[in-house]
C-alpha atoms as a PDB file:
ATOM      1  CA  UNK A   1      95.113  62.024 113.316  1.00  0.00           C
ATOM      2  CA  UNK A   2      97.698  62.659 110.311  1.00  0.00           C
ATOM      3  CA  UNK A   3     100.745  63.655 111.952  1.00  0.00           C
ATOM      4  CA  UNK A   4     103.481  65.338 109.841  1.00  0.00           C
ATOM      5  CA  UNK A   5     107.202  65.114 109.942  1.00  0.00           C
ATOM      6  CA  UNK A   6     109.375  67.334 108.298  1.00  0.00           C
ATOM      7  CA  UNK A   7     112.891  66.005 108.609  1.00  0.00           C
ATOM      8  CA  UNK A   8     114.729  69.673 106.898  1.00  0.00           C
ATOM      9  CA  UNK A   9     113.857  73.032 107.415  1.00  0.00           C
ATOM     10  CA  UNK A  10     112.241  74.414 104.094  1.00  0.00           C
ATOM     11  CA  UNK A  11     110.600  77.357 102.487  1.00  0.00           C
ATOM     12  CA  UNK A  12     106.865  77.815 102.676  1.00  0.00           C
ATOM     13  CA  UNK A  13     105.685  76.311  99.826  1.00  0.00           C
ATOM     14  CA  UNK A  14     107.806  73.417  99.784  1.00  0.00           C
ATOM     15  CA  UNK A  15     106.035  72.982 103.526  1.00  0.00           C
ATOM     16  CA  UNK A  16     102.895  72.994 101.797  1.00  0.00           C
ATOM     17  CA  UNK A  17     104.117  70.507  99.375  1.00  0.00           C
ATOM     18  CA  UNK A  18     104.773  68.024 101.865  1.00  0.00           C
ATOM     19  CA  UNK A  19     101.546  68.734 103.849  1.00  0.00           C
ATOM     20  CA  UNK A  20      99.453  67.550 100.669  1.00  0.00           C
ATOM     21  CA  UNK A  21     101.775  64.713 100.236  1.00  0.00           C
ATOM     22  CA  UNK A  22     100.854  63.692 103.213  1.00  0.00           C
ATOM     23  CA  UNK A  23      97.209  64.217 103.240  1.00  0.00           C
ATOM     24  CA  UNK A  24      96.968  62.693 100.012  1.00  0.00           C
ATOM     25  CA  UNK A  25      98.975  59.231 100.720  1.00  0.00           C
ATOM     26  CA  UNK A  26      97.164  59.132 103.706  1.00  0.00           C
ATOM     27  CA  UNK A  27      93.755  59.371 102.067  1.00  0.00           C
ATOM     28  CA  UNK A  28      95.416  56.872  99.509  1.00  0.00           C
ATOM     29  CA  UNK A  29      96.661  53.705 101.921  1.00  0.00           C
ATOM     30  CA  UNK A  30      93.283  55.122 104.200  1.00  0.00           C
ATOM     31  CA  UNK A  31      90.415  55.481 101.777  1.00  0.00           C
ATOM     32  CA  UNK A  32      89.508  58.425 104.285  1.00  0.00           C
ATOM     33  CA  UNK A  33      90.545  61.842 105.272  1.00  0.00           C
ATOM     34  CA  UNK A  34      92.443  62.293 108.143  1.00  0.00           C
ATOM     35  CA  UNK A  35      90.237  63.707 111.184  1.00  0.00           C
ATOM     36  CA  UNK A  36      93.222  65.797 113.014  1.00  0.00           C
ATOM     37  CA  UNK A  37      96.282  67.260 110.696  1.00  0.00           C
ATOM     38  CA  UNK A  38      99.039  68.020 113.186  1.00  0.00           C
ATOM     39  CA  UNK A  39     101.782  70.466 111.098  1.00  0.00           C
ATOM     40  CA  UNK A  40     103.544  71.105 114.628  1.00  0.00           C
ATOM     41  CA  UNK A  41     106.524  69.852 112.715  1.00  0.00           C
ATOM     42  CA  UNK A  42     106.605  72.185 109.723  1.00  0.00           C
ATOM     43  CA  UNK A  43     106.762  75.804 109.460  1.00  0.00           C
ATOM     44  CA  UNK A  44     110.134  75.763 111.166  1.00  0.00           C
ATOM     45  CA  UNK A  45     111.482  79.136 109.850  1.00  0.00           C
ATOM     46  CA  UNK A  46     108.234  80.840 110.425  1.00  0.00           C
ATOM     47  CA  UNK A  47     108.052  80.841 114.242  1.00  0.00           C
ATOM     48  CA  UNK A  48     109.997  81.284 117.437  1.00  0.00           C
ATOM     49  CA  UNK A  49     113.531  78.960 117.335  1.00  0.00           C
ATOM     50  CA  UNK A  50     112.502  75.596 119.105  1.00  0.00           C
ATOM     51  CA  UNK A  51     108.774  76.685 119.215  1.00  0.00           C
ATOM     52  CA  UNK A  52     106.891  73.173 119.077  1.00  0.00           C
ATOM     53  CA  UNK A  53     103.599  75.441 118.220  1.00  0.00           C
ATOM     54  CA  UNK A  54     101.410  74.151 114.832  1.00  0.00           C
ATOM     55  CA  UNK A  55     100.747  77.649 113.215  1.00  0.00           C
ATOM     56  CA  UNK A  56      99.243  75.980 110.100  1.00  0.00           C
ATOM     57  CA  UNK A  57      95.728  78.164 111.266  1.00  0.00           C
ATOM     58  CA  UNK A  58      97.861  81.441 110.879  1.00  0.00           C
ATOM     59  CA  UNK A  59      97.434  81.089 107.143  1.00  0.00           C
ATOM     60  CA  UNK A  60      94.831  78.655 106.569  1.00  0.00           C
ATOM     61  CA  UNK A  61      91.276  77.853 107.410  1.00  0.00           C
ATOM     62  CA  UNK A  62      90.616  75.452 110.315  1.00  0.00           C
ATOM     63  CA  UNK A  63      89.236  71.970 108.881  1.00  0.00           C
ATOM     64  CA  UNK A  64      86.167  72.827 107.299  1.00  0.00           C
ATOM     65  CA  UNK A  65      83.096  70.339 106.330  1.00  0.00           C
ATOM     66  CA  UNK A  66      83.901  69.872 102.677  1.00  0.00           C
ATOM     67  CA  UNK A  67      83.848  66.086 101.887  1.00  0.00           C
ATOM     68  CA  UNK A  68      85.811  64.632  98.949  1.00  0.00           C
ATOM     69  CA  UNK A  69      84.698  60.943  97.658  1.00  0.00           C
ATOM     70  CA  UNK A  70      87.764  58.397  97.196  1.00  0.00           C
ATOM     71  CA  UNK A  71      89.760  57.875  94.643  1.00  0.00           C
ATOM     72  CA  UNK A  72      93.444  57.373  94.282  1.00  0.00           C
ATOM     73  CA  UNK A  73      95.616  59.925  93.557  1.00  0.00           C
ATOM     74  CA  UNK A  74      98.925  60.844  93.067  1.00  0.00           C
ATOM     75  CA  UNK A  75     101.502  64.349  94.203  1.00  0.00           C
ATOM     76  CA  UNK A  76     104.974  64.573  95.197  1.00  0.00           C
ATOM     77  CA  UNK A  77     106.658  67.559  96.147  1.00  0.00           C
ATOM     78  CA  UNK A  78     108.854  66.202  93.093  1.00  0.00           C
ATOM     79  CA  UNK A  79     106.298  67.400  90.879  1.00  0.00           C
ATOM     80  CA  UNK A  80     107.181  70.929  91.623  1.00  0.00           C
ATOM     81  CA  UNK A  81     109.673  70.098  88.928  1.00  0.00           C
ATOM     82  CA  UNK A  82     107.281  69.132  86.364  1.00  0.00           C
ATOM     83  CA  UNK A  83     105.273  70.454  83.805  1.00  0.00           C
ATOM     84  CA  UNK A  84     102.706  71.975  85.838  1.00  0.00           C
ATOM     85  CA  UNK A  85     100.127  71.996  82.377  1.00  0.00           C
ATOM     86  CA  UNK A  86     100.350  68.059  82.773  1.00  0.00           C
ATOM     87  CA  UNK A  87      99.079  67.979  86.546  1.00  0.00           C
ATOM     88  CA  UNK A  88      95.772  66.450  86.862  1.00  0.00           C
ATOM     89  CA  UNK A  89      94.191  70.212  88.841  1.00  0.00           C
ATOM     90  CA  UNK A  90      90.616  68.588  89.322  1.00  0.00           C
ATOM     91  CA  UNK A  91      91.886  66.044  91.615  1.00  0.00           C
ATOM     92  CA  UNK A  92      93.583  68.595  93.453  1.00  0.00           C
ATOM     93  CA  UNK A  93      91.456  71.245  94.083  1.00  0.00           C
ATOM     94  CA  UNK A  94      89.044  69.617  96.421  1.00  0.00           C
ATOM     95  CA  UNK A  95      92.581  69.447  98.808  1.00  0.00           C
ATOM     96  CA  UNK A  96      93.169  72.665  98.426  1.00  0.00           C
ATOM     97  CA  UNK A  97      90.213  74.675  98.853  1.00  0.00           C
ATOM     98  CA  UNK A  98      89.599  71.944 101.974  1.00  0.00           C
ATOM     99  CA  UNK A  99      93.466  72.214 103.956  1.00  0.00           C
ATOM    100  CA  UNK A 100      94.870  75.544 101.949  1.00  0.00           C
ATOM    101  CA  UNK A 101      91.867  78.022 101.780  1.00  0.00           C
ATOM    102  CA  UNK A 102      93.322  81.306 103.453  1.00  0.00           C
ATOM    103  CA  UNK A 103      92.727  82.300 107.031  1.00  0.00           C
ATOM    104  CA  UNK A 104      90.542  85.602 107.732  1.00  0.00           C
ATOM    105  CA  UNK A 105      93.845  87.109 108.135  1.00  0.00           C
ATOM    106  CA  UNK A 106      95.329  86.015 105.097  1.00  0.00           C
ATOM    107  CA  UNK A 107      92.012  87.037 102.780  1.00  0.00           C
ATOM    108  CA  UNK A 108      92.157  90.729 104.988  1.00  0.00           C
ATOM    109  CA  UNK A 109      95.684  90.581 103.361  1.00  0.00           C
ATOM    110  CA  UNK A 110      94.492  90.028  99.817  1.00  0.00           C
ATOM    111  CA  UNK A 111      91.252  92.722 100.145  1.00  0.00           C
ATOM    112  CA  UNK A 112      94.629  95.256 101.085  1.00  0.00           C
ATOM    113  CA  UNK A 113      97.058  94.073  98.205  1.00  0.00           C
ATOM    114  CA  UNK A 114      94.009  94.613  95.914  1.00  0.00           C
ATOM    115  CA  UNK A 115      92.621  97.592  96.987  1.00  0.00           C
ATOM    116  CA  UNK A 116      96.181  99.903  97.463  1.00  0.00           C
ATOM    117  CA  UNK A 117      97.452  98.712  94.228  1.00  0.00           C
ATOM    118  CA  UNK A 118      94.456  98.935  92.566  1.00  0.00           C
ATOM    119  CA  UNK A 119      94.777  95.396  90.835  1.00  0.00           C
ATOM    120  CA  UNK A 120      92.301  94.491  87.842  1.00  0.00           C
ATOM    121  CA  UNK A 121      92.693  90.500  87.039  1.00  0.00           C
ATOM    122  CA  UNK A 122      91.479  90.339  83.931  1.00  0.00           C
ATOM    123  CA  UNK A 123      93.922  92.735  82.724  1.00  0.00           C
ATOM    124  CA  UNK A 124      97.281  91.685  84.880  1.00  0.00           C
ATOM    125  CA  UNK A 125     100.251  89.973  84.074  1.00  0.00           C
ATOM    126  CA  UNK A 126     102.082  88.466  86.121  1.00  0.00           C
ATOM    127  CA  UNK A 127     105.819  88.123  85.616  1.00  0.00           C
ATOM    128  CA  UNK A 128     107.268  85.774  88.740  1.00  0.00           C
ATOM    129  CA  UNK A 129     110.970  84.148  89.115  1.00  0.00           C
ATOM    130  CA  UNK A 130     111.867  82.296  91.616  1.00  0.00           C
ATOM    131  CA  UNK A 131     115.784  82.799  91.885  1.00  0.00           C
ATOM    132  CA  UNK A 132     118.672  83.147  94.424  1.00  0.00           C
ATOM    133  CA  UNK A 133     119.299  79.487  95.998  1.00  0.00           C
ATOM    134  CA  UNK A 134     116.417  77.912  93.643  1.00  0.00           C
ATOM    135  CA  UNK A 135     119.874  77.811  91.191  1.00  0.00           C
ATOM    136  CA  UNK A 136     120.931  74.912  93.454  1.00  0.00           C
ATOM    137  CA  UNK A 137     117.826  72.629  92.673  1.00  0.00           C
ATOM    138  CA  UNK A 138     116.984  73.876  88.784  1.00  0.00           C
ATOM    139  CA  UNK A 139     118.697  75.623  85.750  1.00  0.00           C
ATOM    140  CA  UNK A 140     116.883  79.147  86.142  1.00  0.00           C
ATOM    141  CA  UNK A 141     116.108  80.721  82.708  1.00  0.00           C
ATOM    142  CA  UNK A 142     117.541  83.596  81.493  1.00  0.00           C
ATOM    143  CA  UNK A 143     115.835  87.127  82.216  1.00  0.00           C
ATOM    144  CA  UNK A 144     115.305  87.438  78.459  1.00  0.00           C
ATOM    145  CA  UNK A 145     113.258  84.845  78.515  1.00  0.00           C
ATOM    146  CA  UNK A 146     110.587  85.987  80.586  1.00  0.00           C
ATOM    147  CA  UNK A 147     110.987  89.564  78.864  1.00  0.00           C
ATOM    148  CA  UNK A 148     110.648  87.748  75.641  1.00  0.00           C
ATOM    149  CA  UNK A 149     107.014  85.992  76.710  1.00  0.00           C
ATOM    150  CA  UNK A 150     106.056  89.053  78.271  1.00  0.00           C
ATOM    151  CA  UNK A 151     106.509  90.984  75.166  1.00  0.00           C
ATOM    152  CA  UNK A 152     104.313  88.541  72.638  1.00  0.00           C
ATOM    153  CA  UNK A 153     101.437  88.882  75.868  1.00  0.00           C
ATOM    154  CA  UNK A 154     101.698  92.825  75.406  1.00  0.00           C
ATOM    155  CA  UNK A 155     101.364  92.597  71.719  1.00  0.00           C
ATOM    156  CA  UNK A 156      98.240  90.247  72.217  1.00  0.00           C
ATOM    157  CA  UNK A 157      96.852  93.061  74.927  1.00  0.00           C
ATOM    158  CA  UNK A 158      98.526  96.333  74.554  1.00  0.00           C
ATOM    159  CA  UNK A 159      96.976  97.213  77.970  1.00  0.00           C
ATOM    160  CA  UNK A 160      98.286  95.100  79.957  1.00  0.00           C
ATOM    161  CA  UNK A 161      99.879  95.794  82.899  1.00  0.00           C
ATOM    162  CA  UNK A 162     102.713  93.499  84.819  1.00  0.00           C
ATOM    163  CA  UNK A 163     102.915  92.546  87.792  1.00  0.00           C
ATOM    164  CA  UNK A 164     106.599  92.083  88.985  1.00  0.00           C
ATOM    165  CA  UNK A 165     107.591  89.278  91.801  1.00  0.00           C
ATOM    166  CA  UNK A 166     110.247  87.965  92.563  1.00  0.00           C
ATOM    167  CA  UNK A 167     113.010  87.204  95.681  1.00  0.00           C
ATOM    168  CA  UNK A 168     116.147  88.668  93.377  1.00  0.00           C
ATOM    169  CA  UNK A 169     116.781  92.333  93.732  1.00  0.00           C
ATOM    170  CA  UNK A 170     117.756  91.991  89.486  1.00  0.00           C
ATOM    171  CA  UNK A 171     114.938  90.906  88.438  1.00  0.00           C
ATOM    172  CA  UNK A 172     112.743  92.940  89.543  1.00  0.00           C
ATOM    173  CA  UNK A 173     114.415  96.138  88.158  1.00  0.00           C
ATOM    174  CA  UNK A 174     115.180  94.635  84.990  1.00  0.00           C
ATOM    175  CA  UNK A 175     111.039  94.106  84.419  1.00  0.00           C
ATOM    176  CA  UNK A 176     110.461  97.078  86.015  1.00  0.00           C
ATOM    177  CA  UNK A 177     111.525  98.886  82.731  1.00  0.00           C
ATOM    178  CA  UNK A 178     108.438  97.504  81.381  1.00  0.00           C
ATOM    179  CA  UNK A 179     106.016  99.920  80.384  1.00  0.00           C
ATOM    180  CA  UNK A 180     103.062 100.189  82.920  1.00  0.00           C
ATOM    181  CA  UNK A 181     104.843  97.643  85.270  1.00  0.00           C
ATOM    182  CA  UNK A 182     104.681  97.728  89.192  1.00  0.00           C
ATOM    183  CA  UNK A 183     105.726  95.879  92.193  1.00  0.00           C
ATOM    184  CA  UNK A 184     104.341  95.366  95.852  1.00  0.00           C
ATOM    185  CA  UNK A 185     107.040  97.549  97.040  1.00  0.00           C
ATOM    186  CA  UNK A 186     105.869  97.588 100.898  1.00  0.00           C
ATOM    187  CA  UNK A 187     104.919  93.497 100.853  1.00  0.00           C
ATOM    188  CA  UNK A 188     108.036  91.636  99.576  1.00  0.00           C
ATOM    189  CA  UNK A 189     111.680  90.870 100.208  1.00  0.00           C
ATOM    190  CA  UNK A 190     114.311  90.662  97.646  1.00  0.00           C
ATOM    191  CA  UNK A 191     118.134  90.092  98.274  1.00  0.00           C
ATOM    192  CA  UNK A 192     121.019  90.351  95.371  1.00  0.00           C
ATOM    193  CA  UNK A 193     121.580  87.476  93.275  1.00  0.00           C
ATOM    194  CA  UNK A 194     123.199  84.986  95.595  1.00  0.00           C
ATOM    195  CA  UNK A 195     122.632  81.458  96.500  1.00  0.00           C
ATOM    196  CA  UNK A 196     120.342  82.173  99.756  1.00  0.00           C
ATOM    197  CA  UNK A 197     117.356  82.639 100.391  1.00  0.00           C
ATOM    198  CA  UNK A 198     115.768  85.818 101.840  1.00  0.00           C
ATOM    199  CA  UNK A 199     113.798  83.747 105.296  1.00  0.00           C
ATOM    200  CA  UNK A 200     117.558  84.039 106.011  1.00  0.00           C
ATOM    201  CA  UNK A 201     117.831  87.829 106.640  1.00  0.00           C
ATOM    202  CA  UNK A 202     115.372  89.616 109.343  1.00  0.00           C
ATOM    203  CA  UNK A 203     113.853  86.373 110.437  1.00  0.00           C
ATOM    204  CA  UNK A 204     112.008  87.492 112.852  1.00  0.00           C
ATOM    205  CA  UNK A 205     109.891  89.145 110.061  1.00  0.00           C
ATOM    206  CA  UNK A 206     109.817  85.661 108.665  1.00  0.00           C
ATOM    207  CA  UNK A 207     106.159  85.224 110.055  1.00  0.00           C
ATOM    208  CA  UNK A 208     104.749  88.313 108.751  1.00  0.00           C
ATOM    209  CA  UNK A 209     106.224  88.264 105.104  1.00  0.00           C
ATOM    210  CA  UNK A 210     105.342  84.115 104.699  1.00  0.00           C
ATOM    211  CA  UNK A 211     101.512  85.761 105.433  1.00  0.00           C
ATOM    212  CA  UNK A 212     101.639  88.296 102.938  1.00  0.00           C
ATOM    213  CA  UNK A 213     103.544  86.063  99.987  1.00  0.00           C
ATOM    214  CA  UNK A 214     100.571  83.201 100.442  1.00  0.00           C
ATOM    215  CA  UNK A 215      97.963  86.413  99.923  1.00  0.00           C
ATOM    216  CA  UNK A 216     100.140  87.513  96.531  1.00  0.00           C
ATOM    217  CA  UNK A 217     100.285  83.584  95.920  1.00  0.00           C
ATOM    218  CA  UNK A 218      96.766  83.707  95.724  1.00  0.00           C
ATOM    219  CA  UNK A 219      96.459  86.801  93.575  1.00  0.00           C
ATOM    220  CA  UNK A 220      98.939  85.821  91.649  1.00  0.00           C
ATOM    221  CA  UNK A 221      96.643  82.533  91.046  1.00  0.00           C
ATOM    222  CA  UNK A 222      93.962  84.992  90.355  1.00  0.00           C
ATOM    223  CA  UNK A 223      95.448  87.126  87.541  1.00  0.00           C
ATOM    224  CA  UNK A 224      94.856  86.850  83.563  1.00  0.00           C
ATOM    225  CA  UNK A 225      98.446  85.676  82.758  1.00  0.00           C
ATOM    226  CA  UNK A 226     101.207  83.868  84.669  1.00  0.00           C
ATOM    227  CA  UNK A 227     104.739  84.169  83.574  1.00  0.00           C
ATOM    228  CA  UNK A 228     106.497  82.086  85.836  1.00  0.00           C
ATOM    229  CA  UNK A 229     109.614  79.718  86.170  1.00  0.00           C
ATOM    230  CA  UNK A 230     109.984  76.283  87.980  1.00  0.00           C
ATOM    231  CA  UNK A 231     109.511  75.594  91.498  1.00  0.00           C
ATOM    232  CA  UNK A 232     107.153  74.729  94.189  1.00  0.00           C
ATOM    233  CA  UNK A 233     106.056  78.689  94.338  1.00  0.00           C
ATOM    234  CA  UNK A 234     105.084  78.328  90.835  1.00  0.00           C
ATOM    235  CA  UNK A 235     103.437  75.229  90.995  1.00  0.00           C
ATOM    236  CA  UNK A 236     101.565  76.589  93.749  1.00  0.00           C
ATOM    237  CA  UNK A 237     100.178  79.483  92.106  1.00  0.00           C
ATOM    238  CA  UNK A 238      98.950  76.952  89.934  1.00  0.00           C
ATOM    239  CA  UNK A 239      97.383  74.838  92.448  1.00  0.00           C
ATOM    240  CA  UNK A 240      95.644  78.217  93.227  1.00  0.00           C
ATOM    241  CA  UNK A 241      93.943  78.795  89.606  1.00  0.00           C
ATOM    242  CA  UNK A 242      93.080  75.310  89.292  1.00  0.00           C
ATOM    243  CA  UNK A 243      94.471  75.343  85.729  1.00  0.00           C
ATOM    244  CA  UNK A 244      97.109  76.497  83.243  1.00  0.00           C
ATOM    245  CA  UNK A 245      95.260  78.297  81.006  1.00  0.00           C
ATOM    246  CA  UNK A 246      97.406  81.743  80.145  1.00  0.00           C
ATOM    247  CA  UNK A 247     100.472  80.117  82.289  1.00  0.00           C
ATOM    248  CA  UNK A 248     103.639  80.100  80.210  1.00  0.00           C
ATOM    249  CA  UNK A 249     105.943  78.231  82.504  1.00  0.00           C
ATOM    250  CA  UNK A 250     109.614  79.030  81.183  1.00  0.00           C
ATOM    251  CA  UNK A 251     112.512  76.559  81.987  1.00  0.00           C
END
């Protein structure tokens, strides 16, 4: 059994980060998968204060039979700082779709998102930042900047429509100005610009909302064009496509 430790209490994603660390230097000094994950360590913000439950099986899929064949390979959650259309996605996805597939709940969630807002892939934009207290790890781009890319997309596809996410309040009414733009008004949280973090306010919500923003994760992942900054969200979303094709990471 792999067990886990997670020394500092962290966001979802960087959670997940550390999870397929772990499987993967496991399966590295190993040469096999590990039988048993326990996550009892992780998740900390996401359940009851001292609760020494593993809730990984709230958003994902229980262990299922897919086998992957050895070979060494290499993630850090570092490379959440990288240039996710340098990550080597075939060696990845076999971890993912094995120890991140969504729970029944979690693909319910998605089927919902989909169906109230009506969402058409091959014909959505998606325009993400990742701000607030991710200005104490990167240099967050300017607003502009993501305007700018989103403008040469709608030029390429004057149909288009944007999708809007984000955890700063600013954001998400400065792309709202966009021309046939939306948000998923009733699914996120957003706080002012300030160096926090919004699992900080209404935490006892903090299960419920980390549920819904792995479904958008994934339909972000799903959706013709990514627009995103840097961080382990973003990199995730990647990790959900399986590529970078249409992803126009800005830094």
């Amino acid at each position: 059994m792999l067990q886990i430790k997670q020394d500092r209490w962290q966001g979802f994603f960087s959670c997940c980060s550390v999870r397929l660390e772990s499987i993967i230097l496991y399966f590295n000094q190993q040469k096999v998968l590990p039988e048993e994950v326990d996550s009892s360590d992780q998740f900390k913000w996401y359940k009851p204060m001292h609760s020494t439950d593993d809730i990984t099986y709230e958003y994902f899929e229980k262990q299922n039979n897919r086998t992957i064949n050895y070979k060494e390979i290499e993630f850090t959650n570092r490379y959440q700082y990288s240039n996710y259309h340098n990550l080597p996605y075939l060696d990845y996805v076999p971890f993912i779709r094995k120890y991140f597939y969504p729970s029944q709940e979690v693909q319910q969630l998605i089927k919902d998102i989909e169906k109230k807002y009506k969402i058409y892939y091959p014909n959505t934009c998606v325009l993400f930042y990742r701000g607030n207290d991710k200005a104490t790890e990167v240099n967050l781009p300017s607003y502009d900047s993501l305007l700018d890319a989103a403008r040469q997309i709608k030029e390429q596809n004057p149909n288009v429509r944007f999708l809007v996410q984000s955890d700063e309040t600013e954001f998400l009414h400065k792309m709202l100005e966009l021309p046939n733009s939306f948000y998923f008004k009733d699914e996120i949280r957003h706080i002012p610009k300030q160096k926090a973090t919004v699992d900080h306010f209404d935490i006892n919500q903090n299960l419920r909302f980390s549920k819904l923003f792995l479904a958008i994760t994934i339909i972000m992942a799903k959706s013709q064009y990514i627009v995103c900054n840097t961080g382990n969200c973003s990199m995730w979303i990647c990790l959900y496509r399986g590529h970078t094709q249409n992803v126009f990471q800005i830094t």
